[in-house]
PDB file of N, CA and C in Angstrom:
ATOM      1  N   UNK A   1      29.827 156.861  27.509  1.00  0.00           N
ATOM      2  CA  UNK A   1      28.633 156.609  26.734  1.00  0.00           C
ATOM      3  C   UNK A   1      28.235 155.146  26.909  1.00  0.00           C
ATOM      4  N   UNK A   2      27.052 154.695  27.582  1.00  0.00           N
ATOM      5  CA  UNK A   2      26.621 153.338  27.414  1.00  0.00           C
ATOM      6  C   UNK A   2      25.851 153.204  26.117  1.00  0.00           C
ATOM      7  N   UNK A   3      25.847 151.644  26.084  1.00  0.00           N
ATOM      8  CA  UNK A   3      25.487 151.124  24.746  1.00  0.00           C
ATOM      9  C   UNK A   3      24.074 151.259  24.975  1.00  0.00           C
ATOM     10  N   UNK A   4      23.557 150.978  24.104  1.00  0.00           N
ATOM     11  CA  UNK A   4      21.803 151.060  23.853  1.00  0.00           C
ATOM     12  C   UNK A   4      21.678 149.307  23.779  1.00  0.00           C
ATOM     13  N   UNK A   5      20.419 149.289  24.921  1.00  0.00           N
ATOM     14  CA  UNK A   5      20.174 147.866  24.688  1.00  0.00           C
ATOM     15  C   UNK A   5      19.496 147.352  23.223  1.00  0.00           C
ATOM     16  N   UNK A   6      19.518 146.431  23.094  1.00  0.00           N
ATOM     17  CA  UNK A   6      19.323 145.870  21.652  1.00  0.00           C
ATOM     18  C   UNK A   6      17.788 144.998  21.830  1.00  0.00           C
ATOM     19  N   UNK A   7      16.892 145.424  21.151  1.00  0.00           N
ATOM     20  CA  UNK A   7      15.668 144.454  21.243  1.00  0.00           C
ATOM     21  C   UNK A   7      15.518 143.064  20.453  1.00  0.00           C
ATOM     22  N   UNK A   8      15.624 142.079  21.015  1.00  0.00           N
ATOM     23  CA  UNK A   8      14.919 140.964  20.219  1.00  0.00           C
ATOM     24  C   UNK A   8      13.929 141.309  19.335  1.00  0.00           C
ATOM     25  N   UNK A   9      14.044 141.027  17.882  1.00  0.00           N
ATOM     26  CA  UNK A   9      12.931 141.124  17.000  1.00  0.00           C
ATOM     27  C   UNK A   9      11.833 140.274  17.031  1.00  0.00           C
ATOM     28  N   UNK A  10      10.606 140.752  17.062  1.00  0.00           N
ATOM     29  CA  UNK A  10       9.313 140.078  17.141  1.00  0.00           C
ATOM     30  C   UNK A  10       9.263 138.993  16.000  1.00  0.00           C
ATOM     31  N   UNK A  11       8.607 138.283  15.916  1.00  0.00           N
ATOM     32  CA  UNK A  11       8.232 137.208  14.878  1.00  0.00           C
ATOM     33  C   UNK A  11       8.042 137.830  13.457  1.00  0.00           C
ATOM     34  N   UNK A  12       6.814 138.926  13.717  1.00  0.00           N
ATOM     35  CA  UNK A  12       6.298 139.663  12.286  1.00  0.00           C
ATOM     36  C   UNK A  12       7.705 140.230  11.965  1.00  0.00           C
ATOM     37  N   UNK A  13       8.471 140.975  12.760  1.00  0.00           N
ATOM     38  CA  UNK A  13       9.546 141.631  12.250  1.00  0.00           C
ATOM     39  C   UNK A  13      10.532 140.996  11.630  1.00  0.00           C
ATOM     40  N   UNK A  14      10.722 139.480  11.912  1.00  0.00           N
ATOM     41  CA  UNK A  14      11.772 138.296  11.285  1.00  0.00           C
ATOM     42  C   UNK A  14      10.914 137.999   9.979  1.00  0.00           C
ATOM     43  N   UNK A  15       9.533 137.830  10.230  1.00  0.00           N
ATOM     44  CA  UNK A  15       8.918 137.599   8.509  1.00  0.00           C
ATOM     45  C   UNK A  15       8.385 138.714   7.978  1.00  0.00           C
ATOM     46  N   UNK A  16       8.415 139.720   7.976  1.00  0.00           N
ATOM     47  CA  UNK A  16       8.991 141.092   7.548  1.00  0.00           C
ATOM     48  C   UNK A  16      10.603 140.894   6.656  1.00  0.00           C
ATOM     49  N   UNK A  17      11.432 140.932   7.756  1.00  0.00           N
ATOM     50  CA  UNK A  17      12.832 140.765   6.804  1.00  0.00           C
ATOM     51  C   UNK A  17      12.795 139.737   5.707  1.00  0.00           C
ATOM     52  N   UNK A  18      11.987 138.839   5.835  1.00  0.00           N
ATOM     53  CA  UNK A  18      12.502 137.789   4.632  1.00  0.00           C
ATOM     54  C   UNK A  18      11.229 138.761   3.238  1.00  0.00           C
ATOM     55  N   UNK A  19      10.685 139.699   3.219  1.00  0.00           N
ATOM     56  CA  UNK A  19      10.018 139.867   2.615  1.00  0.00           C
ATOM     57  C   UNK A  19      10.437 140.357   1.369  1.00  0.00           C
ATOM     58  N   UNK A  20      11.523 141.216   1.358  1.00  0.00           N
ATOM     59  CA  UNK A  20      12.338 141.487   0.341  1.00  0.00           C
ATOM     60  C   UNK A  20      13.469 140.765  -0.651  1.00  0.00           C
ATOM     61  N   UNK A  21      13.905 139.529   0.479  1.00  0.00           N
ATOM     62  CA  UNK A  21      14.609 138.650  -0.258  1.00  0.00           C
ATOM     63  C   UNK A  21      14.008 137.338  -1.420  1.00  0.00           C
ATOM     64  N   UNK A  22      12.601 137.524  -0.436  1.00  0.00           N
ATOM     65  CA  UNK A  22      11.728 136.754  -1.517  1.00  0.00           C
ATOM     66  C   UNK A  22      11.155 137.738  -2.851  1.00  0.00           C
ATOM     67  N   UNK A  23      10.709 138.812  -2.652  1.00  0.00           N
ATOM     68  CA  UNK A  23      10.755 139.588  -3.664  1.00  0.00           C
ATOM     69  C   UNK A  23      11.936 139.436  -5.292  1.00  0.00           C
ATOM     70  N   UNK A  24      13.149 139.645  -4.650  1.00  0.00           N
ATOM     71  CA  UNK A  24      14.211 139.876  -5.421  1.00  0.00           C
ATOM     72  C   UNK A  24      14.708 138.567  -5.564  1.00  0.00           C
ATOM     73  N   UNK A  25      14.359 137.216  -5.190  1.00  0.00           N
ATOM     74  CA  UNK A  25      14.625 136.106  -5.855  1.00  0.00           C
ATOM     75  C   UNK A  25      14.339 135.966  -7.174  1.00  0.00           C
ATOM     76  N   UNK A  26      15.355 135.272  -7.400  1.00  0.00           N
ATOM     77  CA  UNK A  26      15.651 134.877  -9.042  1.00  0.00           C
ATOM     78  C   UNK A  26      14.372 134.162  -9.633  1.00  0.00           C
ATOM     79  N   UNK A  27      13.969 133.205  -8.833  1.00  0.00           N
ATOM     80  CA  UNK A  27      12.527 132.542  -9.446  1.00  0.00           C
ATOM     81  C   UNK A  27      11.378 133.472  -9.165  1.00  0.00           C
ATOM     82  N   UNK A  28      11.345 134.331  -8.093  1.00  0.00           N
ATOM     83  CA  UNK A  28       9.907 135.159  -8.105  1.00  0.00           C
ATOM     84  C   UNK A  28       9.984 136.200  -9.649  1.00  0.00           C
ATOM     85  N   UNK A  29      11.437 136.981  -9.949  1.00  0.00           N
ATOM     86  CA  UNK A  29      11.402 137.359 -10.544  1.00  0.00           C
ATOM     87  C   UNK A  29      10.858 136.650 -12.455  1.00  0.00           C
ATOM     88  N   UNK A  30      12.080 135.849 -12.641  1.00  0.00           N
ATOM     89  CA  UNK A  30      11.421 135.029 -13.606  1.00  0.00           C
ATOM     90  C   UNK A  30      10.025 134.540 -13.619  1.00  0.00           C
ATOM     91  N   UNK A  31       9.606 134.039 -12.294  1.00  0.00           N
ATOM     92  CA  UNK A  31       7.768 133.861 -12.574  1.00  0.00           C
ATOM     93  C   UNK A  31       6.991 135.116 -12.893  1.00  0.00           C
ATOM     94  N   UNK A  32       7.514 136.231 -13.088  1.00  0.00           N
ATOM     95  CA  UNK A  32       6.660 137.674 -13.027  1.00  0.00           C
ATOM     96  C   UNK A  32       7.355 137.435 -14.331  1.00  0.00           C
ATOM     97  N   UNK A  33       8.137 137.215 -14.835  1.00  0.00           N
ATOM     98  CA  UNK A  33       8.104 137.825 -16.513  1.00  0.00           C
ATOM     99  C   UNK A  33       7.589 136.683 -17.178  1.00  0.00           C
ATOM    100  N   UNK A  34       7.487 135.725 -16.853  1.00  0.00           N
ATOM    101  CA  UNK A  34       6.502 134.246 -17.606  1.00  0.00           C
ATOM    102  C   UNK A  34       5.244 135.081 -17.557  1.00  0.00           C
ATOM    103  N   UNK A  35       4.901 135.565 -16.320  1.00  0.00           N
ATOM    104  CA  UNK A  35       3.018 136.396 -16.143  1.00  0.00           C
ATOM    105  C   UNK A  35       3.152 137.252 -17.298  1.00  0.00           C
ATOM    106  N   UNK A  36       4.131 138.222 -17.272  1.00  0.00           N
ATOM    107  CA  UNK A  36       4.309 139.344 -18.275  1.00  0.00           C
ATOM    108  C   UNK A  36       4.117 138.904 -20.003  1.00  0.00           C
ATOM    109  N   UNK A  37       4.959 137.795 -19.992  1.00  0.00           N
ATOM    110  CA  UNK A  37       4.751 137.094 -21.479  1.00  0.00           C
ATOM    111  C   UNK A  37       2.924 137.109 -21.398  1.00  0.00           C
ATOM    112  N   UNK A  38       2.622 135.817 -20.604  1.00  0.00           N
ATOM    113  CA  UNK A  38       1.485 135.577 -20.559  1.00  0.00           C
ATOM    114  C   UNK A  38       0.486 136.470 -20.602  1.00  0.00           C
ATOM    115  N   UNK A  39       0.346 137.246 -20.066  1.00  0.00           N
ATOM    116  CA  UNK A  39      -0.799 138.647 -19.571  1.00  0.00           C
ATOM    117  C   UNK A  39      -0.240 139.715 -20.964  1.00  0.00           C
ATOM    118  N   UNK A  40       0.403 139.756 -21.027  1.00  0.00           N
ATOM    119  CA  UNK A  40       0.835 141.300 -21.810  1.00  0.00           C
ATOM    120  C   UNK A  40       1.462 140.895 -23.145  1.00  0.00           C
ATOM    121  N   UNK A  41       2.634 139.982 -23.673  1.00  0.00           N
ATOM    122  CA  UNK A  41       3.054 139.727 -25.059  1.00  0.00           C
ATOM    123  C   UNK A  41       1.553 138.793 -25.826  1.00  0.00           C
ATOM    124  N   UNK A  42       1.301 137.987 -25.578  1.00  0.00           N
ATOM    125  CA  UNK A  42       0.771 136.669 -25.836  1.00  0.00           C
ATOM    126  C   UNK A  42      -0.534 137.863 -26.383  1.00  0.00           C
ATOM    127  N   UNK A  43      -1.375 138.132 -25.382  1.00  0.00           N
ATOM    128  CA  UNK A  43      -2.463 138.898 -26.083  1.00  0.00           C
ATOM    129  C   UNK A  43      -2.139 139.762 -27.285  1.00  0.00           C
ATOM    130  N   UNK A  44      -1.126 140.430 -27.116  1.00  0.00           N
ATOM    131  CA  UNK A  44      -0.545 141.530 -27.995  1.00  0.00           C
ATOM    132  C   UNK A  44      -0.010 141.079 -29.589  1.00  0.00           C
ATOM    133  N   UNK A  45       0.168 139.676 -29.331  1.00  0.00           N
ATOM    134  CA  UNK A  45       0.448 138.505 -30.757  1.00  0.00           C
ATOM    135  C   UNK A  45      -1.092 137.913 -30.956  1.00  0.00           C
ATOM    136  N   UNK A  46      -2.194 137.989 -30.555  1.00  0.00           N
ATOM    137  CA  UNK A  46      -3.107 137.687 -30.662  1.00  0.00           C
ATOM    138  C   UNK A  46      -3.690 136.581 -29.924  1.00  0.00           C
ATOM    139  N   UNK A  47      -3.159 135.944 -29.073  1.00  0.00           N
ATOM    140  CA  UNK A  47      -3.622 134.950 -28.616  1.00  0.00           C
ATOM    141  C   UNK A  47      -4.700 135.415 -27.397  1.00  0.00           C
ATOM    142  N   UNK A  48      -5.889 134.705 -27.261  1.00  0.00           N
ATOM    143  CA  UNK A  48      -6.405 134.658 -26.542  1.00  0.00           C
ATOM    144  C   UNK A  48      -6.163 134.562 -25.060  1.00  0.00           C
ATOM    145  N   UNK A  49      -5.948 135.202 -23.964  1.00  0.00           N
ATOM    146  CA  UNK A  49      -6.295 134.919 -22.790  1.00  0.00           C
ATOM    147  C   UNK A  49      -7.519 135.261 -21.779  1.00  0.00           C
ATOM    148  N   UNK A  50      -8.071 134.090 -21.285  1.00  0.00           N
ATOM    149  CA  UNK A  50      -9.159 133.920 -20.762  1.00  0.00           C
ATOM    150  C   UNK A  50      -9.337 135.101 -19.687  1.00  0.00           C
ATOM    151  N   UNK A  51     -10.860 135.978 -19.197  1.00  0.00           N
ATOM    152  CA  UNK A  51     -10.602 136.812 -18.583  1.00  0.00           C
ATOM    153  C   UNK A  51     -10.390 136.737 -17.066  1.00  0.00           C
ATOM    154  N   UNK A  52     -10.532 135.017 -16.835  1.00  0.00           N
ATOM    155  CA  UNK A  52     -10.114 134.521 -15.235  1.00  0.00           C
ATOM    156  C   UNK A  52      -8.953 134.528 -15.580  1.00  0.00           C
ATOM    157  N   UNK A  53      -8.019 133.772 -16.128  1.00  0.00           N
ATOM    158  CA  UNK A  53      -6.883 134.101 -16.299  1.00  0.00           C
ATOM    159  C   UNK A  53      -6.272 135.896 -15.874  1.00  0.00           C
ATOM    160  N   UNK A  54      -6.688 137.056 -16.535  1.00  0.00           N
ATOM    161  CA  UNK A  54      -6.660 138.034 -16.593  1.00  0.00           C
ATOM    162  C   UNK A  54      -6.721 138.588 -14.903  1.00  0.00           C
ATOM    163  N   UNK A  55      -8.342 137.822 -14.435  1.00  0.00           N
ATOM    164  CA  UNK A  55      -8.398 138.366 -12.856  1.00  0.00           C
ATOM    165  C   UNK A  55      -7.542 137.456 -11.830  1.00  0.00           C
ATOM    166  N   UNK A  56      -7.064 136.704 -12.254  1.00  0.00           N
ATOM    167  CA  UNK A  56      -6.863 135.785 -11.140  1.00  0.00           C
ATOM    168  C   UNK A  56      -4.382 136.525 -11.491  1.00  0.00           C
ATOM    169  N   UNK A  57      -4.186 136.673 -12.680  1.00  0.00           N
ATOM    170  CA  UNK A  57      -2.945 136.962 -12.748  1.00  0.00           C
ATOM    171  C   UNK A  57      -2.640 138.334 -12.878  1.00  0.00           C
ATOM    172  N   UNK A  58      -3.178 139.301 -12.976  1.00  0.00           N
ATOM    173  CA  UNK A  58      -3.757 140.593 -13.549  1.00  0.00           C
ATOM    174  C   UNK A  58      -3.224 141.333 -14.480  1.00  0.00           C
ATOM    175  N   UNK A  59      -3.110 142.475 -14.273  1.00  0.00           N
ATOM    176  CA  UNK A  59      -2.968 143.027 -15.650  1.00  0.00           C
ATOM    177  C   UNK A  59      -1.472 143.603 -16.023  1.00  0.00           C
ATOM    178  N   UNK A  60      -1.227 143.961 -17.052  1.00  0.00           N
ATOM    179  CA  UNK A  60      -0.139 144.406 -17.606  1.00  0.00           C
ATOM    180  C   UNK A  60       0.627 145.565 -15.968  1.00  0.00           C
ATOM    181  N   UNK A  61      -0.268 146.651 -15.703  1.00  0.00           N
ATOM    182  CA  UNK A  61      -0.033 147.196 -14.435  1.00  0.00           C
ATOM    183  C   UNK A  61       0.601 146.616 -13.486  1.00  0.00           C
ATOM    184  N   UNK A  62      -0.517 145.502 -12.624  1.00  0.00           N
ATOM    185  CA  UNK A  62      -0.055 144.738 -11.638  1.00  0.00           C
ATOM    186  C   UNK A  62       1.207 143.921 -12.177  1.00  0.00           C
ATOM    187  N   UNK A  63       1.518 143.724 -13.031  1.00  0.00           N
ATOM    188  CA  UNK A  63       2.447 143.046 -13.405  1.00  0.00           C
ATOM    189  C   UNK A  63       4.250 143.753 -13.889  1.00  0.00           C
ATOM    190  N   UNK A  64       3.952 144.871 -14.177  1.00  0.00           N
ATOM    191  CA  UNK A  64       5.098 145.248 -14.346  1.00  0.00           C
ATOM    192  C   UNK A  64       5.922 146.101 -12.818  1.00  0.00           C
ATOM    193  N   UNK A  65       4.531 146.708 -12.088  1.00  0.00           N
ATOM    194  CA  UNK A  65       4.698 147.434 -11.157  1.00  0.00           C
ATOM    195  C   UNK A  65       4.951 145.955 -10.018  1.00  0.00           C
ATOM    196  N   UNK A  66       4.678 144.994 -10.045  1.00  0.00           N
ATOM    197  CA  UNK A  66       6.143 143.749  -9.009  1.00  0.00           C
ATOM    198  C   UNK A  66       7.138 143.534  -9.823  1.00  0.00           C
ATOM    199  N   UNK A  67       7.577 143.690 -11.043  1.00  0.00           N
ATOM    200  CA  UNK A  67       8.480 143.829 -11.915  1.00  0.00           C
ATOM    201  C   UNK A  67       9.230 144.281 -10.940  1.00  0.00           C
ATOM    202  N   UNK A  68       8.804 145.941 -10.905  1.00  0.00           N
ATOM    203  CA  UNK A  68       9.740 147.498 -10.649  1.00  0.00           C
ATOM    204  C   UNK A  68       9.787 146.935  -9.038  1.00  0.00           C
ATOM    205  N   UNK A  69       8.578 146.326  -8.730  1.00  0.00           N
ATOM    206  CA  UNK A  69       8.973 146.446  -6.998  1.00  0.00           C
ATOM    207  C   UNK A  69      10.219 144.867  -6.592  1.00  0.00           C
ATOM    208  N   UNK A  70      10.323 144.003  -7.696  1.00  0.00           N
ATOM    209  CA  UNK A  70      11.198 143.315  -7.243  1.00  0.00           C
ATOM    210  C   UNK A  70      12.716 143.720  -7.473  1.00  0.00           C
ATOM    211  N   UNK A  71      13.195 145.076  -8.079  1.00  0.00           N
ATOM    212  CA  UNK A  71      13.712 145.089  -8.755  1.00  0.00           C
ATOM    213  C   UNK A  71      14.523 146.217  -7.756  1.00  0.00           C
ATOM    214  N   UNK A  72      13.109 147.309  -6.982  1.00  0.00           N
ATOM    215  CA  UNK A  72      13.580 147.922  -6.026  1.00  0.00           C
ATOM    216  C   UNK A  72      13.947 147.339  -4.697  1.00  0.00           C
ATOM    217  N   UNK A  73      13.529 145.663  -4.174  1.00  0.00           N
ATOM    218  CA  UNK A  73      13.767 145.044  -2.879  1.00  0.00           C
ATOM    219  C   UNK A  73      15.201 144.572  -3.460  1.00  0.00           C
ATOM    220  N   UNK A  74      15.398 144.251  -4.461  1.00  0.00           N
ATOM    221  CA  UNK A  74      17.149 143.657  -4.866  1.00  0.00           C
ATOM    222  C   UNK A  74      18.227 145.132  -4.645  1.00  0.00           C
ATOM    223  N   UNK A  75      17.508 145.753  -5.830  1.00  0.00           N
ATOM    224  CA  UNK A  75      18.545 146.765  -4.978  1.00  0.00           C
ATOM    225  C   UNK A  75      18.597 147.655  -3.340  1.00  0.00           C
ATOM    226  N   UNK A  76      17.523 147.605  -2.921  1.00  0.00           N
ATOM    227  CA  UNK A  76      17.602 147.616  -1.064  1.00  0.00           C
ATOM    228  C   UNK A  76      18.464 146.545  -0.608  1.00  0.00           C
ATOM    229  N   UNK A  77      18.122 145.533  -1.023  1.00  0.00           N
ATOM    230  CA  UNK A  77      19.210 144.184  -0.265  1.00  0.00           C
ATOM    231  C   UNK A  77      20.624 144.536  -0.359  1.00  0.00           C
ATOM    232  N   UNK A  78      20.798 144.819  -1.673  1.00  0.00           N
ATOM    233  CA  UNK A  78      22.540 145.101  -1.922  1.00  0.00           C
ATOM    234  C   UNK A  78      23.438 146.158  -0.995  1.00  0.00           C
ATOM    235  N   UNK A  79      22.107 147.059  -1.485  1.00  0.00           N
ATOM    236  CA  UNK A  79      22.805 148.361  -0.315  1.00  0.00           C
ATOM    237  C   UNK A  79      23.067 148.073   1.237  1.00  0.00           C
ATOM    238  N   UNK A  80      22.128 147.265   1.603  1.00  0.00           N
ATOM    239  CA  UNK A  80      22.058 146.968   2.858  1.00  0.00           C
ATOM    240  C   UNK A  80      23.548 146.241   3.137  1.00  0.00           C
ATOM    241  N   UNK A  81      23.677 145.102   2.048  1.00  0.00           N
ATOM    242  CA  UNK A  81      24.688 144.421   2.789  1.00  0.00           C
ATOM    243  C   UNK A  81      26.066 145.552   2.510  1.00  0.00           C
ATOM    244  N   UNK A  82      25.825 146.017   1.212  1.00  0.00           N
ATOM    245  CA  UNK A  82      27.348 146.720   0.990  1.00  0.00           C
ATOM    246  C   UNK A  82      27.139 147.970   2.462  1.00  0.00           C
ATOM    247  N   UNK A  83      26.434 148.112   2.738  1.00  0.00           N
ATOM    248  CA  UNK A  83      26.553 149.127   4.072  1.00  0.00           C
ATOM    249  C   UNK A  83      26.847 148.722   5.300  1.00  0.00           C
ATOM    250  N   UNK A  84      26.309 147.261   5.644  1.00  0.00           N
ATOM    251  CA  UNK A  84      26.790 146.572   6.603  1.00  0.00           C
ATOM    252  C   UNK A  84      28.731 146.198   5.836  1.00  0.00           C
ATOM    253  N   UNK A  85      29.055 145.860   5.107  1.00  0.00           N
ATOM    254  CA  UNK A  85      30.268 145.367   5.230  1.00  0.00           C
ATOM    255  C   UNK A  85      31.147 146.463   5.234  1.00  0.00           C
ATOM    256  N   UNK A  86      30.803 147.758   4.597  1.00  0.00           N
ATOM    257  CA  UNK A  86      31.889 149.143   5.232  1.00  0.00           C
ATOM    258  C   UNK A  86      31.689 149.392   6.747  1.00  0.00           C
ATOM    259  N   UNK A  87      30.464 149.285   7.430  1.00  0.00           N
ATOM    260  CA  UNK A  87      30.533 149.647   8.527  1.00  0.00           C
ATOM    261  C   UNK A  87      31.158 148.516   9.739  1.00  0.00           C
ATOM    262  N   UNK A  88      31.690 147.188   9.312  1.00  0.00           N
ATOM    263  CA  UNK A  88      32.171 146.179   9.733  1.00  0.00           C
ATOM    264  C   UNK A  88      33.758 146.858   9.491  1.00  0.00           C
ATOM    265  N   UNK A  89      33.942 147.039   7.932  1.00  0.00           N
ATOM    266  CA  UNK A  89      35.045 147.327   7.702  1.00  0.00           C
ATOM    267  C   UNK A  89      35.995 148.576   8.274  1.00  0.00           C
ATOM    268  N   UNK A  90      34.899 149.647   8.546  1.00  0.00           N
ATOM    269  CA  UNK A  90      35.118 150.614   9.455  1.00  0.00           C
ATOM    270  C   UNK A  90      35.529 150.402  11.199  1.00  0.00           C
ATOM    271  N   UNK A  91      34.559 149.696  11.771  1.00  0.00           N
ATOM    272  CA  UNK A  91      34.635 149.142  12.957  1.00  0.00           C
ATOM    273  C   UNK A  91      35.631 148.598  13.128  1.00  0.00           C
ATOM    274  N   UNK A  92      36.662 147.676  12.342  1.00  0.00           N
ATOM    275  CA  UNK A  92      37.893 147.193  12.581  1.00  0.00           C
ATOM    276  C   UNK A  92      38.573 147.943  12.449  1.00  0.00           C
ATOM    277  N   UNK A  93      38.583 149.277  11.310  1.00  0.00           N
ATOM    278  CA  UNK A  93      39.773 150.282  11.147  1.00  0.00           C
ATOM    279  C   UNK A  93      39.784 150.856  12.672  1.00  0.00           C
ATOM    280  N   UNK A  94      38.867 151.089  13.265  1.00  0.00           N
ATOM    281  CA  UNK A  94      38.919 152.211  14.182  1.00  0.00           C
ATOM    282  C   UNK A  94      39.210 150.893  15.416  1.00  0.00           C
ATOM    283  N   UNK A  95      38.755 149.921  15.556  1.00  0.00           N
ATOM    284  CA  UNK A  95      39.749 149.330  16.300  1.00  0.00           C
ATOM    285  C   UNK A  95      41.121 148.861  16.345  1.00  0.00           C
ATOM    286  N   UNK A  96      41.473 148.799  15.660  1.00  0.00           N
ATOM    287  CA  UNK A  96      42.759 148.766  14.842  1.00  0.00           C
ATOM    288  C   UNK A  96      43.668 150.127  15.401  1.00  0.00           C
ATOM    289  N   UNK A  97      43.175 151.219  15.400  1.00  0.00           N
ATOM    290  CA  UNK A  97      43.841 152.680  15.499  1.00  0.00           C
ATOM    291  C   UNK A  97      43.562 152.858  17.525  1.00  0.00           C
ATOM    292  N   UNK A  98      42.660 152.577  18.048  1.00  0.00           N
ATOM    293  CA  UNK A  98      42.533 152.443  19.504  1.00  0.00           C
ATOM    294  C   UNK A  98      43.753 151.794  20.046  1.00  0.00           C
ATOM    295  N   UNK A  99      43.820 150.594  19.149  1.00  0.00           N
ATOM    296  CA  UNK A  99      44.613 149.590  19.961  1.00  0.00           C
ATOM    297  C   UNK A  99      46.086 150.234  20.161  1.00  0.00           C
ATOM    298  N   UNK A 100      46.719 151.005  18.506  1.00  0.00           N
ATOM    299  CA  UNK A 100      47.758 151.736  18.121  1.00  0.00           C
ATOM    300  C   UNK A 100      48.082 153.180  18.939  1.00  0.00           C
ATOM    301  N   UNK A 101      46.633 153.247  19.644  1.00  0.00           N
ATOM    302  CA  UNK A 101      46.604 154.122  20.241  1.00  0.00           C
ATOM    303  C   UNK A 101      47.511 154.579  21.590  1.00  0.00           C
ATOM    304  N   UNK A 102      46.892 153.146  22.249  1.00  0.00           N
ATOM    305  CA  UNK A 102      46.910 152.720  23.784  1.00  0.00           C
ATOM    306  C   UNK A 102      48.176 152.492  23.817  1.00  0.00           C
TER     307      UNK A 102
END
């Protein structure tokens, strides 16, 4: 069985990958629940927010739904790596048993 050649990833495809880790950062996240206070508690206690404010940060919707979507790129990241480190961890078992083999 030959190996499959391996493609260099394109540019978009390298800033592609960082797209999820910026998602599920700790500060993107915390800046989406400062919006959430802002946009969604704050009105709900009565305070006024302006309706540029409103278009320019948006609404309770847009705001909870990057909530849920930062929340789904963190847990994609995790899986990813915990899947890369069994399949690392695998790859040595089974080299490990070749070698025991030979």
């Amino acid at each position: 069985m030959t190996p499959q050649p391996t493609l260099a990833p394109t540019r978009l495809e390298k800033i592609l990958g960082v797209v999820p880790r910026i998602l599920a950062s700790h500060a993107h996240v915390i800046w989406l629940l400062g919006l959430g206070v802002y946009l969604i508690v704050l009105p709900l206690c009565g305070v006024a927010v302006s309706a540029k404010a409103e278009l320019i940060g948006g609404n309770y919707t847009n705001v909870t739904s990057d909530i849920g979507a930062c929340i789904a790129a963190g847990g994609t990241l995790t899986l990813v790596r915990h899947s890369r480190r069994r399949h690392a961890e695998l790859t040595k078992l089974l080299e490990e048993l070749r070698r025991k083999q030979d």
